[in-house]
PDB file of N, CA and C in Angstrom:
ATOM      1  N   UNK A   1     112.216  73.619  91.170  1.00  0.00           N
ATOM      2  CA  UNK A   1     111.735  74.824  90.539  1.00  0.00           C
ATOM      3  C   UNK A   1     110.569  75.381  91.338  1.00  0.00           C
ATOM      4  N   UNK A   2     110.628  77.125  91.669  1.00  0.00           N
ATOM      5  CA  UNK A   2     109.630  77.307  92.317  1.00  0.00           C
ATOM      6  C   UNK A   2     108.850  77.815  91.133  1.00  0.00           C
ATOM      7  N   UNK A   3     107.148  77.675  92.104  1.00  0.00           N
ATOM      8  CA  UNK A   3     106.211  77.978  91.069  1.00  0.00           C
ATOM      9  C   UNK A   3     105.513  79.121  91.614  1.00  0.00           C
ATOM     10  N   UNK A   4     105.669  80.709  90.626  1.00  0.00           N
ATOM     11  CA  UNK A   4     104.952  81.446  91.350  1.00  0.00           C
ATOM     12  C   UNK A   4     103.224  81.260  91.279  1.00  0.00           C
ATOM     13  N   UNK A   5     102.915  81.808  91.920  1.00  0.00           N
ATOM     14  CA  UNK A   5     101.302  82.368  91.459  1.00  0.00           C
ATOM     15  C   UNK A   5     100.709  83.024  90.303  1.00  0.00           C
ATOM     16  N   UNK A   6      99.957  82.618  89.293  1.00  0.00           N
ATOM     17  CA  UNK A   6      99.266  83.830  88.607  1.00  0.00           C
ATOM     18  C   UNK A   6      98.750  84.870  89.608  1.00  0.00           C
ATOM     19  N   UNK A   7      99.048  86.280  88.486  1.00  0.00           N
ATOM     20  CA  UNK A   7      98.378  87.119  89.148  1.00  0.00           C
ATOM     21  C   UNK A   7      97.651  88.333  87.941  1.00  0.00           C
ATOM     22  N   UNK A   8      97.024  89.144  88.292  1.00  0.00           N
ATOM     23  CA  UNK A   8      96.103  89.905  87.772  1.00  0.00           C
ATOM     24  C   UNK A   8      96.619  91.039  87.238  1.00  0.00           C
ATOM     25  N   UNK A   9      97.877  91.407  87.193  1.00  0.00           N
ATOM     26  CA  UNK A   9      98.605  92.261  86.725  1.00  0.00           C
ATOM     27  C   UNK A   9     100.282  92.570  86.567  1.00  0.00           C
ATOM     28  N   UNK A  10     100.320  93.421  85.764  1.00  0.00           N
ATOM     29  CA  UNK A  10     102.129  93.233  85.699  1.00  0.00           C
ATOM     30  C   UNK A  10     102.194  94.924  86.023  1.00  0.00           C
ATOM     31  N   UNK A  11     103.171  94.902  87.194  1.00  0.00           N
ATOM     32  CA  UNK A  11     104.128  96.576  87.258  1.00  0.00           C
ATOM     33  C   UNK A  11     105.197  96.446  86.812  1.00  0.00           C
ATOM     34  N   UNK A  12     105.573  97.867  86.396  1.00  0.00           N
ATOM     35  CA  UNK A  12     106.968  97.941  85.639  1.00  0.00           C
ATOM     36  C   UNK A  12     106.957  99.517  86.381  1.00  0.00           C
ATOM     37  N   UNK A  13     108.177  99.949  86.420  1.00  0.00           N
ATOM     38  CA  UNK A  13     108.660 100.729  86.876  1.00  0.00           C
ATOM     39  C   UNK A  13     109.505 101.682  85.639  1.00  0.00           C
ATOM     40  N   UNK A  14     108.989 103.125  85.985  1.00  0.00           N
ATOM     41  CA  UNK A  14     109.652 104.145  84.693  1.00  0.00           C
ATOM     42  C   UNK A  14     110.043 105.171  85.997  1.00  0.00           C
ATOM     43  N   UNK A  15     111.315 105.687  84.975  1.00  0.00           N
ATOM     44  CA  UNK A  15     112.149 106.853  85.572  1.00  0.00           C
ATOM     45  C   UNK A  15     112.050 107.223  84.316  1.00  0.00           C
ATOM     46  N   UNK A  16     112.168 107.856  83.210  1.00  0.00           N
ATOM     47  CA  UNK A  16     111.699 108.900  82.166  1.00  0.00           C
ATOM     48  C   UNK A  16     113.421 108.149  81.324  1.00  0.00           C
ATOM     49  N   UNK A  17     114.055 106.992  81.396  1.00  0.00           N
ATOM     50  CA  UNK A  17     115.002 106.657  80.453  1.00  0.00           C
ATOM     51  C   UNK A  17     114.861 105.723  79.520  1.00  0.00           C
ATOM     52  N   UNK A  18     115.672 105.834  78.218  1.00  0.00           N
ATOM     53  CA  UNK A  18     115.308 104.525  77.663  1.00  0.00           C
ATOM     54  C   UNK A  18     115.341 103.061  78.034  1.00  0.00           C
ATOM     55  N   UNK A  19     116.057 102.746  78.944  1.00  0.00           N
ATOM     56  CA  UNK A  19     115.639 102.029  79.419  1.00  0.00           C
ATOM     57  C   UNK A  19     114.333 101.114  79.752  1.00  0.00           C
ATOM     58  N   UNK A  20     113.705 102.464  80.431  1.00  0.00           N
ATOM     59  CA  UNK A  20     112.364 101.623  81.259  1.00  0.00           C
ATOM     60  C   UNK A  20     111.455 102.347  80.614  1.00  0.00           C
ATOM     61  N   UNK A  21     111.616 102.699  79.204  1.00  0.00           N
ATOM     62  CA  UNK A  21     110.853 103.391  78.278  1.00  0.00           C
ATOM     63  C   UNK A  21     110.723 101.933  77.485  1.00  0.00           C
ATOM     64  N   UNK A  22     111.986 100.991  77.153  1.00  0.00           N
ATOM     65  CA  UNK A  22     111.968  99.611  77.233  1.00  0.00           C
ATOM     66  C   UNK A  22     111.111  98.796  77.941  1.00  0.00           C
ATOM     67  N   UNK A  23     111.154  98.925  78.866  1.00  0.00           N
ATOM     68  CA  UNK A  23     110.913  97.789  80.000  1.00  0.00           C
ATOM     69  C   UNK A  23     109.286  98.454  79.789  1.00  0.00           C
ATOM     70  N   UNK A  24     108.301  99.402  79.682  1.00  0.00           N
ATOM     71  CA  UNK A  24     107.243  99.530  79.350  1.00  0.00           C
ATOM     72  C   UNK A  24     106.624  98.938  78.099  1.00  0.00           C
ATOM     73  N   UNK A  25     107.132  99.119  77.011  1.00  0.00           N
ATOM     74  CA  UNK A  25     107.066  98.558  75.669  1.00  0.00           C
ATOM     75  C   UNK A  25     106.751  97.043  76.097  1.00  0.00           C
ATOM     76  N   UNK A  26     107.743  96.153  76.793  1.00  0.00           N
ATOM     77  CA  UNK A  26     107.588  95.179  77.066  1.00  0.00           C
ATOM     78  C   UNK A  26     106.926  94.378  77.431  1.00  0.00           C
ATOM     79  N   UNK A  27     106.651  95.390  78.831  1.00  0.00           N
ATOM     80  CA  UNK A  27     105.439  94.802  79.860  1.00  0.00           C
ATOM     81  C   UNK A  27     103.696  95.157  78.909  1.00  0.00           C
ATOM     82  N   UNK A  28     103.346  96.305  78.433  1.00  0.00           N
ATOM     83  CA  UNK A  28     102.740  96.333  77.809  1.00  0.00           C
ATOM     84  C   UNK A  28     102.167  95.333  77.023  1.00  0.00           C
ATOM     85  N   UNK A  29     103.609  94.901  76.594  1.00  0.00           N
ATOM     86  CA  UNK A  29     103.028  93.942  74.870  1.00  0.00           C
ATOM     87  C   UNK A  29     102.459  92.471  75.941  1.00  0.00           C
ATOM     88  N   UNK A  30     103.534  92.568  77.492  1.00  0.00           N
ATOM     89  CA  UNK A  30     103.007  91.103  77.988  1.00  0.00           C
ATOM     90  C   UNK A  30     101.182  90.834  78.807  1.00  0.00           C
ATOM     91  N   UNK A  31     101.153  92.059  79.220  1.00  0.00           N
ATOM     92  CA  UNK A  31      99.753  92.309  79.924  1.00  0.00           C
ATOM     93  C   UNK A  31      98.601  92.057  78.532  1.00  0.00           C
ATOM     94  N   UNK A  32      98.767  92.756  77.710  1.00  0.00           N
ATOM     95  CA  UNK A  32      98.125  92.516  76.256  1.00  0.00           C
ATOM     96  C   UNK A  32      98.105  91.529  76.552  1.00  0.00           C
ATOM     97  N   UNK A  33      99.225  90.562  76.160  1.00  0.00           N
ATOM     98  CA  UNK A  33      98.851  88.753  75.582  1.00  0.00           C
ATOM     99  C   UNK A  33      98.759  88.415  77.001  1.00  0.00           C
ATOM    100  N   UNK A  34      98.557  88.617  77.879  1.00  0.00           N
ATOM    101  CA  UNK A  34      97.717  87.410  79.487  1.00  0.00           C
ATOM    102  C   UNK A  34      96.610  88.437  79.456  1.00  0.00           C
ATOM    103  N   UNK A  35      96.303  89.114  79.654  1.00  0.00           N
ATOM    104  CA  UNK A  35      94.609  90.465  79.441  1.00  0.00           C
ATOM    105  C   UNK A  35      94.311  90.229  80.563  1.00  0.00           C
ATOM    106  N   UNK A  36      95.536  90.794  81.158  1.00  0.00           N
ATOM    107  CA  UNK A  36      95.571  92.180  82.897  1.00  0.00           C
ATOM    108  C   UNK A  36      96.064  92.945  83.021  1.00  0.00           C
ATOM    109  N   UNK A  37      95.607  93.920  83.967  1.00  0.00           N
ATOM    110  CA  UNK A  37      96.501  95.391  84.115  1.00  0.00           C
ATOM    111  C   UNK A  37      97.703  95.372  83.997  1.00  0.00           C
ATOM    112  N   UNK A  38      98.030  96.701  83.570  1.00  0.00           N
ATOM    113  CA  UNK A  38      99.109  97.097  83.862  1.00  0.00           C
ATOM    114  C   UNK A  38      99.403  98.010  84.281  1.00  0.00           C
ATOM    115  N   UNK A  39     100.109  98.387  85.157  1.00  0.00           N
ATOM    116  CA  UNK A  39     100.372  99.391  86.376  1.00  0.00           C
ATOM    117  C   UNK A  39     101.872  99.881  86.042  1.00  0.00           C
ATOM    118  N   UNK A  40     102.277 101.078  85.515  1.00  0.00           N
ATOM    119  CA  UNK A  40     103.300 101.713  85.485  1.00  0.00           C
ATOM    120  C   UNK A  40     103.530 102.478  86.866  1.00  0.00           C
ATOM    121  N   UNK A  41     104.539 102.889  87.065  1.00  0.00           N
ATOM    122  CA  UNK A  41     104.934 103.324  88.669  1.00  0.00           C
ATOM    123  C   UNK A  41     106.106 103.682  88.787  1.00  0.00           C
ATOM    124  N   UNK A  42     106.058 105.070  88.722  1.00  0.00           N
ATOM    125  CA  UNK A  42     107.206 106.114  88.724  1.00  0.00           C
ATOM    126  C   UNK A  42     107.171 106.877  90.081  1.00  0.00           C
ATOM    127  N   UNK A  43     108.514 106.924  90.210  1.00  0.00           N
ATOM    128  CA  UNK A  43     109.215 107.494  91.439  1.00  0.00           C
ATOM    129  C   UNK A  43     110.175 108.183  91.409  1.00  0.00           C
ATOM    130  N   UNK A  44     110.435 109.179  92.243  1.00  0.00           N
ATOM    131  CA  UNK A  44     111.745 110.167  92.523  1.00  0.00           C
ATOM    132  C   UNK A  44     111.762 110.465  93.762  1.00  0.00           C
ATOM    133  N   UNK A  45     113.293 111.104  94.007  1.00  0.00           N
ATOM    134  CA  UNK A  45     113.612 111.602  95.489  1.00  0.00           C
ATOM    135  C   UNK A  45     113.594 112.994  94.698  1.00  0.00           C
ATOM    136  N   UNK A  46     113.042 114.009  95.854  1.00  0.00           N
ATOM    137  CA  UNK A  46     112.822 115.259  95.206  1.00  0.00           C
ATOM    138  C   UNK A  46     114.809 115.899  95.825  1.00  0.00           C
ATOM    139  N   UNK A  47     115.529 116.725  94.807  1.00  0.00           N
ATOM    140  CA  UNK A  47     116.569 117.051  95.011  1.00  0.00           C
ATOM    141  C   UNK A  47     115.908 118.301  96.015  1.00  0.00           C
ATOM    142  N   UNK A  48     117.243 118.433  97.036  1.00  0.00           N
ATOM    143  CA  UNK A  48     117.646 119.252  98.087  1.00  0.00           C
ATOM    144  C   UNK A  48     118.022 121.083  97.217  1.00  0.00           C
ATOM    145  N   UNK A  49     118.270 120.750  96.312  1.00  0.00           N
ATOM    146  CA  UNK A  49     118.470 122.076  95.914  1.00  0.00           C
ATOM    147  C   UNK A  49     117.610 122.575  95.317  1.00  0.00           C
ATOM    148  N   UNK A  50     116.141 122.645  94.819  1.00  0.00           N
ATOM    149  CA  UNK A  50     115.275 123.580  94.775  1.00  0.00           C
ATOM    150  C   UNK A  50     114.996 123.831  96.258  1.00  0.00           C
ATOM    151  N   UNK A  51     114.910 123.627  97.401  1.00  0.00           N
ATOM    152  CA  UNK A  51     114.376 123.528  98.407  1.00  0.00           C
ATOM    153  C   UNK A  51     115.063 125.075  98.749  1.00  0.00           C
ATOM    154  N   UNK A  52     113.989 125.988  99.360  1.00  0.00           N
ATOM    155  CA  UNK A  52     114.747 127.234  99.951  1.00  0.00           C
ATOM    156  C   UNK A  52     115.472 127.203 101.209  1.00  0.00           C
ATOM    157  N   UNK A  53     116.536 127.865 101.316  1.00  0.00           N
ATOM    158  CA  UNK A  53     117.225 127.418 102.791  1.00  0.00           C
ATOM    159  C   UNK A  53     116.632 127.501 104.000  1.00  0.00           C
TER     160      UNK A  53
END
């Protein structure tokens, strides 16, 4: 069994679905009970079609 490291915070990753509207709820409730950050971290590829030709 590997053993990770403690560390000082938990990321979770949101795209605006229920999903990782989930996966926030979660991480939340886990950073609470260890009392370290938490770092949400959202990302997108910007679409090609607003872009003017």
């Amino acid at each position: 069994m590997t053993h990770l490291p403690e560390t000082d915070r938990i990321v979770v990753g949101v795209d605006g679905s229920a999903a990782s509207l989930a996966a926030l709820l979660r991480a939340a409730d886990e950073a609470e009970l260890r009392h370290v950050e938490l770092v949400a971290v959202r990302a997108w590829r910007a679409s090609r079609e607003w872009l003017a030709p």
